[in-house]
Protein backbone atom coordinates (compact mmCIF):
# COMPACT_ATOMS: atom_id res chain seq x y z
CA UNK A 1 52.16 45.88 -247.84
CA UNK A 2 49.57 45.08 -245.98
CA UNK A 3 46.55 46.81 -247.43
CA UNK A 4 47.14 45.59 -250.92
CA UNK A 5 42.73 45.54 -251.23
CA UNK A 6 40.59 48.26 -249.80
CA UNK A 7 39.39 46.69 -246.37
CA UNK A 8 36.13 45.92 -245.47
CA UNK A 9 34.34 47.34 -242.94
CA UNK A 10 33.94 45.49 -239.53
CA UNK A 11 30.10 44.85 -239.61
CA UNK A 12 29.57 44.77 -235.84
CA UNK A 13 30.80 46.99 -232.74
CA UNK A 14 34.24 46.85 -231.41
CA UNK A 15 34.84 47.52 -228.16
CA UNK A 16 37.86 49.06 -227.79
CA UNK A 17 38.84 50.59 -224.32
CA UNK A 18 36.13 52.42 -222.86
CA UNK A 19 34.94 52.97 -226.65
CA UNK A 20 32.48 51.10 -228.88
CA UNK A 21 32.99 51.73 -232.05
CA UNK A 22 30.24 51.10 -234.54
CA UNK A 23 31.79 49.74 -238.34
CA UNK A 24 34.58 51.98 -237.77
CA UNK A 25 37.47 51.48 -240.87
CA UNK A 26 41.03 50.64 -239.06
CA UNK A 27 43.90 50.45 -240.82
CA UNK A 28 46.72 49.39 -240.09
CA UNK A 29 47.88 52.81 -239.24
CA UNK A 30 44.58 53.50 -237.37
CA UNK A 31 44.49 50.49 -234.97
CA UNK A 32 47.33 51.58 -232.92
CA UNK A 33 47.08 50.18 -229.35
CA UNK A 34 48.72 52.27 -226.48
CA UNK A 35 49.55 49.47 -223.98
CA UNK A 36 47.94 45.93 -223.35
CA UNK A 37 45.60 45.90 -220.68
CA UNK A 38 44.40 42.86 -218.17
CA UNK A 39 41.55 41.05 -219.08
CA UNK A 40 38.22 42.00 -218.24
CA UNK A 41 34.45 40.97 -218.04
CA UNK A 42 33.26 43.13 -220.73
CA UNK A 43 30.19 42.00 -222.97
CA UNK A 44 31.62 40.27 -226.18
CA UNK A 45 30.75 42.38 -228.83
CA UNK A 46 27.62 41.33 -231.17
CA UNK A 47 26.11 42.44 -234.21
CA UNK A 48 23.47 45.10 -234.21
CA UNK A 49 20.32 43.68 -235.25
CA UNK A 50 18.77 44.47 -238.63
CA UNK A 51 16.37 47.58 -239.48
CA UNK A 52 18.04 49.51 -235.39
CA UNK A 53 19.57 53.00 -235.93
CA UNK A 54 23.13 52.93 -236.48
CA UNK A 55 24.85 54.78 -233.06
CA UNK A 56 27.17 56.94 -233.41
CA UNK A 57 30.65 56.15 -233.76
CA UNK A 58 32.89 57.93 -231.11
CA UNK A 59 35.98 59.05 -232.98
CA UNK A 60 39.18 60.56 -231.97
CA UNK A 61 40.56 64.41 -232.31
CA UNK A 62 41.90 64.86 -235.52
CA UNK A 63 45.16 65.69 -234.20
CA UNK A 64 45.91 61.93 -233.05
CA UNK A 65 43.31 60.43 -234.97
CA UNK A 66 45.36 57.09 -235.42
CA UNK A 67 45.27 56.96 -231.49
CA UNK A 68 42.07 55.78 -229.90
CA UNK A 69 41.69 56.40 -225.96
CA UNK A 70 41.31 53.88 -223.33
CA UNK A 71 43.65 50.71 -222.83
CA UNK A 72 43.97 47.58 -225.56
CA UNK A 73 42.64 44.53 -225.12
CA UNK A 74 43.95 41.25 -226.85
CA UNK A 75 41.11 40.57 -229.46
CA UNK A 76 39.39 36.85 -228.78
CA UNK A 77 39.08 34.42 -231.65
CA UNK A 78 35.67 35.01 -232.51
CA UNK A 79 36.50 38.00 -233.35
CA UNK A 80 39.61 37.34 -235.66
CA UNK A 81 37.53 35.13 -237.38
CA UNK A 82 35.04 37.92 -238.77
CA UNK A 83 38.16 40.36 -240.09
CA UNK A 84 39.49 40.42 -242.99
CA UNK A 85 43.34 40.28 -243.19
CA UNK A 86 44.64 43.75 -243.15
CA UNK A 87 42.07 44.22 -240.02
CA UNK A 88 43.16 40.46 -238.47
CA UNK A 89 46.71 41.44 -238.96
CA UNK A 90 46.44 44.92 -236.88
CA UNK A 91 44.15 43.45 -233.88
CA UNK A 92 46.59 40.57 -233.52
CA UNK A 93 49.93 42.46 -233.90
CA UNK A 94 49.46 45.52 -232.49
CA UNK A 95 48.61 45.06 -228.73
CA UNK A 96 52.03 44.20 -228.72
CA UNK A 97 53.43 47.01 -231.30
CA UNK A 98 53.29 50.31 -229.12
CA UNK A 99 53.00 49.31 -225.94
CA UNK A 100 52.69 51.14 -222.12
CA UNK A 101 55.64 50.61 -219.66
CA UNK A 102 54.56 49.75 -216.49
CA UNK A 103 56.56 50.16 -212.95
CA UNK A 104 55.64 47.65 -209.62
CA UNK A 105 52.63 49.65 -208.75
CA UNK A 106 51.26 49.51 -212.44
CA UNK A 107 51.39 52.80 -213.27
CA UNK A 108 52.43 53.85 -216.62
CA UNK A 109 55.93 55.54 -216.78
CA UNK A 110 56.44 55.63 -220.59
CA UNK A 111 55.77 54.20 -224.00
CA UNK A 112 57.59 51.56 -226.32
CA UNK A 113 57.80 50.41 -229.86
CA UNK A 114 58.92 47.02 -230.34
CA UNK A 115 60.09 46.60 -234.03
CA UNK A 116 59.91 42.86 -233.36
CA UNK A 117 56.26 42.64 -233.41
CA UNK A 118 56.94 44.69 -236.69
CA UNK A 119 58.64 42.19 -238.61
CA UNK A 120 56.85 38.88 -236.93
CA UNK A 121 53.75 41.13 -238.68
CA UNK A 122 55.67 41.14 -241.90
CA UNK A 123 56.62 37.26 -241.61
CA UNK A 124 52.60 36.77 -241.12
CA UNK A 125 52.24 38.66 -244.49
CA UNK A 126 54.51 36.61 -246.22
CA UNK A 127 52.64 33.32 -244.97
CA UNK A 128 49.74 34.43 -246.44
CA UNK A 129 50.72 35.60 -249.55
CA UNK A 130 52.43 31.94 -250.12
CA UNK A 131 49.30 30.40 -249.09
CA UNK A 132 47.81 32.36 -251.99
CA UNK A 133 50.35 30.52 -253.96
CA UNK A 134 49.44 27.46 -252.77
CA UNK A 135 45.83 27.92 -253.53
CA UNK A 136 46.22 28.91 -256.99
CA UNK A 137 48.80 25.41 -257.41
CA UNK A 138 46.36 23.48 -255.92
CA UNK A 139 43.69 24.37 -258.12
CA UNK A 140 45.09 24.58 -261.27
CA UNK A 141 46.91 21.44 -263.75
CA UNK A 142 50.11 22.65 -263.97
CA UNK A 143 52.52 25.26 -262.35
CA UNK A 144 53.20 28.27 -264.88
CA UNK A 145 56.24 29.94 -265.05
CA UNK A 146 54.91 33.32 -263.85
CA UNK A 147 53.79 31.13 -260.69
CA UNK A 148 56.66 29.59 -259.79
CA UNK A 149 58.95 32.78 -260.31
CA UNK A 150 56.18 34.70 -258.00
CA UNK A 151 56.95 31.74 -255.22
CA UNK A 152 60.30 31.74 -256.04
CA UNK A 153 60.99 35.64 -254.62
CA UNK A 154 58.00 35.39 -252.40
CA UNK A 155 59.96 32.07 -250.70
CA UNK A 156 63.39 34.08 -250.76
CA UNK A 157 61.45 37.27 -249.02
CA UNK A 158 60.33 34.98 -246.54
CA UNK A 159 63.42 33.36 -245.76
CA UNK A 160 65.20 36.92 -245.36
CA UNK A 161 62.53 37.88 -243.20
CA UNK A 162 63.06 34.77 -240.83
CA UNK A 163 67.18 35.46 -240.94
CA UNK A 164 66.26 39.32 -240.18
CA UNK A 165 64.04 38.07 -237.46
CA UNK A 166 66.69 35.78 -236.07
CA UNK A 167 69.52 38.49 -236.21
CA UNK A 168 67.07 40.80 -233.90
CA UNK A 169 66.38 38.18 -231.41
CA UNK A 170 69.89 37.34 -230.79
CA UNK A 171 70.90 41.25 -230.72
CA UNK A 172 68.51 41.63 -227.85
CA UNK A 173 70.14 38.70 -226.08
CA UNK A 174 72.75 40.46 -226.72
CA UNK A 175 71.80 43.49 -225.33
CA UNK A 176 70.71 41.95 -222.02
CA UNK A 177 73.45 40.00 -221.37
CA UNK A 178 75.74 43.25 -222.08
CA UNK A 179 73.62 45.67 -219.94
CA UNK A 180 72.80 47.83 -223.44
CA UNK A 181 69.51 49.30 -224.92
CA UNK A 182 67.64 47.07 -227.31
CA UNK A 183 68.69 48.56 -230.74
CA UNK A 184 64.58 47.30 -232.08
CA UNK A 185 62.86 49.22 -229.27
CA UNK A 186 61.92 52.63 -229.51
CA UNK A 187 61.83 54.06 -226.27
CA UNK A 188 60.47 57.17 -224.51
CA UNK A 189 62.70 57.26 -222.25
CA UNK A 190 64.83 58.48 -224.64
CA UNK A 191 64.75 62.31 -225.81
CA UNK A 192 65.05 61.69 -229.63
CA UNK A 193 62.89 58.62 -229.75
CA UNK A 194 60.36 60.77 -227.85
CA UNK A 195 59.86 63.31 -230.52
CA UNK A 196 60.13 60.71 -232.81
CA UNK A 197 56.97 59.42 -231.08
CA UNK A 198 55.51 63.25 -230.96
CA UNK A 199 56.30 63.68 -234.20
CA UNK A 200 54.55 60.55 -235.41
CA UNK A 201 51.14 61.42 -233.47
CA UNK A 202 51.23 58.65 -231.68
CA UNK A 203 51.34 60.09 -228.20
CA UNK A 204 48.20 59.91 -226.41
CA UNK A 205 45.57 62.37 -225.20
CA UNK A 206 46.18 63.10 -222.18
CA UNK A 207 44.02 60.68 -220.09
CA UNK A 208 43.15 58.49 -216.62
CA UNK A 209 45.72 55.87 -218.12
CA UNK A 210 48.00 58.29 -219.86
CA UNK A 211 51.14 60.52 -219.96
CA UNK A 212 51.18 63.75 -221.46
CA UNK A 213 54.00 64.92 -223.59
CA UNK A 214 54.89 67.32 -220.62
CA UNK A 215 54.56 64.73 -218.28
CA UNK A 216 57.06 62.29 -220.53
CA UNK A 217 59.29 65.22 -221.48
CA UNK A 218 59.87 65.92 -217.64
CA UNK A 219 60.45 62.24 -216.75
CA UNK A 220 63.83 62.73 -218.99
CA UNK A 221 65.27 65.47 -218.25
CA UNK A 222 68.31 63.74 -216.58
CA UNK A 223 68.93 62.65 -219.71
CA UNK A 224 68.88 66.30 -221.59
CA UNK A 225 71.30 67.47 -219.62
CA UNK A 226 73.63 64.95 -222.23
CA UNK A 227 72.66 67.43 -224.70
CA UNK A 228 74.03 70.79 -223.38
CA UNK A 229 76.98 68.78 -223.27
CA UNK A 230 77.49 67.91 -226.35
CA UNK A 231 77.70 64.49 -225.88
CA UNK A 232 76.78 61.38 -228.06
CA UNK A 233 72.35 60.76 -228.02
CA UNK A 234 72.33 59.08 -230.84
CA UNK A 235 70.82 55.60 -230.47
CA UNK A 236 72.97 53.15 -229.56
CA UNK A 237 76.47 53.43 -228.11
CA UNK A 238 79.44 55.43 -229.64
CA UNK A 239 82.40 53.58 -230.40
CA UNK A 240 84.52 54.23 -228.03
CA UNK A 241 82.29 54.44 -225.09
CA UNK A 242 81.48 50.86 -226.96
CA UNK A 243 85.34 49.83 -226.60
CA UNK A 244 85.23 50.87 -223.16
CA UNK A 245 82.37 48.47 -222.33
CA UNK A 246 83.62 45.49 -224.20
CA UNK A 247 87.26 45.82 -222.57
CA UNK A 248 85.11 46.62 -219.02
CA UNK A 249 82.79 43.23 -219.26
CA UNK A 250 86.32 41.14 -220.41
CA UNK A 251 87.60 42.29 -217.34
CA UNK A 252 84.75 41.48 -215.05
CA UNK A 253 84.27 38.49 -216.68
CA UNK A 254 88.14 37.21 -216.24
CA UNK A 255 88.09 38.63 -212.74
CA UNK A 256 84.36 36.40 -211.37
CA UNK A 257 85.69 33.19 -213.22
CA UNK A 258 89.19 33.20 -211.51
CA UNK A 259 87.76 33.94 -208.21
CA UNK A 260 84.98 31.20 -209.00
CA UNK A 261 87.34 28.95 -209.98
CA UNK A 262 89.91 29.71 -206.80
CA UNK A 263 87.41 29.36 -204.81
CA UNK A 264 86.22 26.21 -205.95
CA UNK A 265 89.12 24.62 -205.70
CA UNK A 266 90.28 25.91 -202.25
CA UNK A 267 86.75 25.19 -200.30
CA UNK A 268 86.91 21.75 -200.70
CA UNK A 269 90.65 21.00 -199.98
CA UNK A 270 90.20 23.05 -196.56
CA UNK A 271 87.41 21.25 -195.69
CA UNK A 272 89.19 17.56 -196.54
CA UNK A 273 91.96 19.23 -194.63
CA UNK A 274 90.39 19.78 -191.21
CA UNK A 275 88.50 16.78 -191.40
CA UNK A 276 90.25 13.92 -192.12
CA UNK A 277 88.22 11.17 -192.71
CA UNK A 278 86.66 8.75 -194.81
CA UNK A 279 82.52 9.94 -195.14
CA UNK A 280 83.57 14.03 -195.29
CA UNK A 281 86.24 13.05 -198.39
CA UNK A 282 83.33 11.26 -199.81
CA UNK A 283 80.96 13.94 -199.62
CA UNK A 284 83.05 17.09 -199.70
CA UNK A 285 84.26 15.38 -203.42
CA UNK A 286 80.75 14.67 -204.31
CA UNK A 287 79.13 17.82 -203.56
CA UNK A 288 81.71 20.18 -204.73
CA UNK A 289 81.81 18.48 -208.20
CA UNK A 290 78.11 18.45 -208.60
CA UNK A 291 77.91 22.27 -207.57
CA UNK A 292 80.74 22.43 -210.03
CA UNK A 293 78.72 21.25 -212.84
CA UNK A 294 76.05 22.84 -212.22
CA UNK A 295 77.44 26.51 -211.97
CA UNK A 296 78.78 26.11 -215.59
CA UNK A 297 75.19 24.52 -216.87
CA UNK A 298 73.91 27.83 -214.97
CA UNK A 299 76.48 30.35 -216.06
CA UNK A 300 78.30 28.77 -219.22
CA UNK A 301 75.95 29.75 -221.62
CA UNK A 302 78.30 29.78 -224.59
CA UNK A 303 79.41 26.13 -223.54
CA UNK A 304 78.72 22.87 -225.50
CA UNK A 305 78.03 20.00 -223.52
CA UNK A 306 81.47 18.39 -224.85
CA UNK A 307 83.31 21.69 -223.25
CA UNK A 308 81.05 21.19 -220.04
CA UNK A 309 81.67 17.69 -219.58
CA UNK A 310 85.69 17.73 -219.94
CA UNK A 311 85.46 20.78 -217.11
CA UNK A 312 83.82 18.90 -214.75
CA UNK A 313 86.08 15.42 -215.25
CA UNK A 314 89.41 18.22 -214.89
CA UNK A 315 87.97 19.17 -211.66
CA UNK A 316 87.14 16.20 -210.02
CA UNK A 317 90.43 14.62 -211.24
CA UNK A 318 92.26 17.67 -209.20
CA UNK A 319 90.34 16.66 -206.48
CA UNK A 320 91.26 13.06 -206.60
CA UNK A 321 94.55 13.75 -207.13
CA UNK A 322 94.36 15.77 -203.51
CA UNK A 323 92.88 13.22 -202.17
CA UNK A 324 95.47 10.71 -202.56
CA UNK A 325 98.67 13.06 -201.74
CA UNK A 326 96.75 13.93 -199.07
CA UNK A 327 96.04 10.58 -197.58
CA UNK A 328 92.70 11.49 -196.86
CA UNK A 329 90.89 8.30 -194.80
């Protein structure tokens, strides 16, 4: 999709890592970045001046030639200035594409594919290819069908895109909120998405920054023991072990709010209790309805503000309604 036109080459040196390379052609299959890397206070990169001897460029082993060594940098805006789409598309995408995990200490412990960057890539596709559109309406008299039919599917793409886009945001949501893998990142901490990653070349050399394959391959052996078992690998959750989960989280979930709820009810009319008088009913009321609303602002994400507000008016009404059996003051 993306390299529709042969690209150009990049006319001056790109330093990549601890590499320069000289006019080096990236595709988008080339300029794969192994991990983003902290900024640092190397030399912006400037064209070679006219009539000097071309260095040589440092290339990768054949075997991972789409890999380059050495940690990604995000690429400045001078520098996405001078590419040419296909190339502008790759530097600004792909830092965030295939990806190192880190632990505290920094150190690399595995390797991640985040389709998410994939399709935002695809969305920035689509936006140029209706610009295109736009051009060619804006500098002609009148709208032919042919155009209008090409914006027509390029508009419906896009808007599929943006749905598709939407539907894996809220799955990894999702995902967090239910303790479950993110169904749009591949993984190497996982067996089968690790040969998937071997298998695709895009393992790096083993380096300074780097983990081997035997390195990543012992870092999950827990998990082959699964295997000899027969069990489910595949990615994502079986069904039932699914079930199991959903019927698991109801459960916790019913069990936190009635204790929440008990407890919020209870605290306050002990307190009013053993302290009968006018200032501790005052405050003991206030404060345990504003900590009230504010644990379901906190918690009750899935509540509208209308649900919210009639909670909070049911709770302090209970606690007025204490207060005056009680005869409080």
């Amino acid at each position: 999709m993306w390299t529709d036109e042969p690209a150009e080459r990049f006319p001056t040196e790109y330093v990549d890592g601890g590499e320069v390379v000289d006019g080096d052609d990236i595709s988008l299959h080339e300029y794969r970045p192994d991990g983003p890397s902290e900024h640092t206070s190397r030399p912006t990169s400037r064209p070679r001046p006219s009539g000097s001897p071309p260095r040589p460029s440092r290339r990768p082993s054949p075997r991972n030639a789409h890999i380059r060594r050495g940690p990604r940098r995000p690429a400045r805006a001078s520098e996405l200035v001078q590419l040419d789409f296909p190339h502008r598309l790759a530097a600004a995408g792909n830092i965030h594409l295939f990806v190192r995990d880190l632990d505290r200490n920094r150190d690399v412990k595995g390797y991640s594919i985040y389709l998410a960057t994939l399709q935002r890539m695809v969305l920035c596709d689509l936006r140029r290819q209706l610009a295109e559109v736009v051009a060619q309406l804006e500098g002609g008299r009148r709208a032919s069908r042919v155009l209008r039919e090409d914006a027509m599917k390029l508009l419906a793409e896009y808007c599929n895109a943006v749905r598709d886009y939407d539907f894996i945001a809220e799955r990894l949501a999702k995902a967090r909120e239910e303790g479950e893998d993110d169904p749009f990142q591949i993984s190497s901490n996982h067996l089968l998405d690790l040969c998937l990653m071997r298998d695709a070349g895009l393992l790096p050399v083993k380096g300074k920054d780097d983990l081997s394959w035997d390195d990543l391959y012992h870092r999950v052996k827990v998990d082959r023991d699964r295997y000899h078992d027969l069990q489910n690998v595949l990615p994502s959750q079986s069904r039932s072990r699914r079930h199991d989960a959903i019927l698991a989280n109801l459960y916790l979930d019913r069990l936190v709010m009635g204790l929440a709820g008990g407890t919020a009810l209870i605290a306050p009319m002990l307190i009013m209790v053993l302290h009968k008088d006018l200032v501790t009913t005052l405050v003991t009321t206030t404060a345990a309805t504003m900590l009230f609303a504010g644990a379901l602002a906190l918690l009750g994400t899935k509540l509208k503000g209308e649900t919210v507000l009639a909670s909070v008016a049911a709770y302090a009404a209970v606690l007025v309604v204490f207060v005056g059996t009680n005869g409080s003051g």
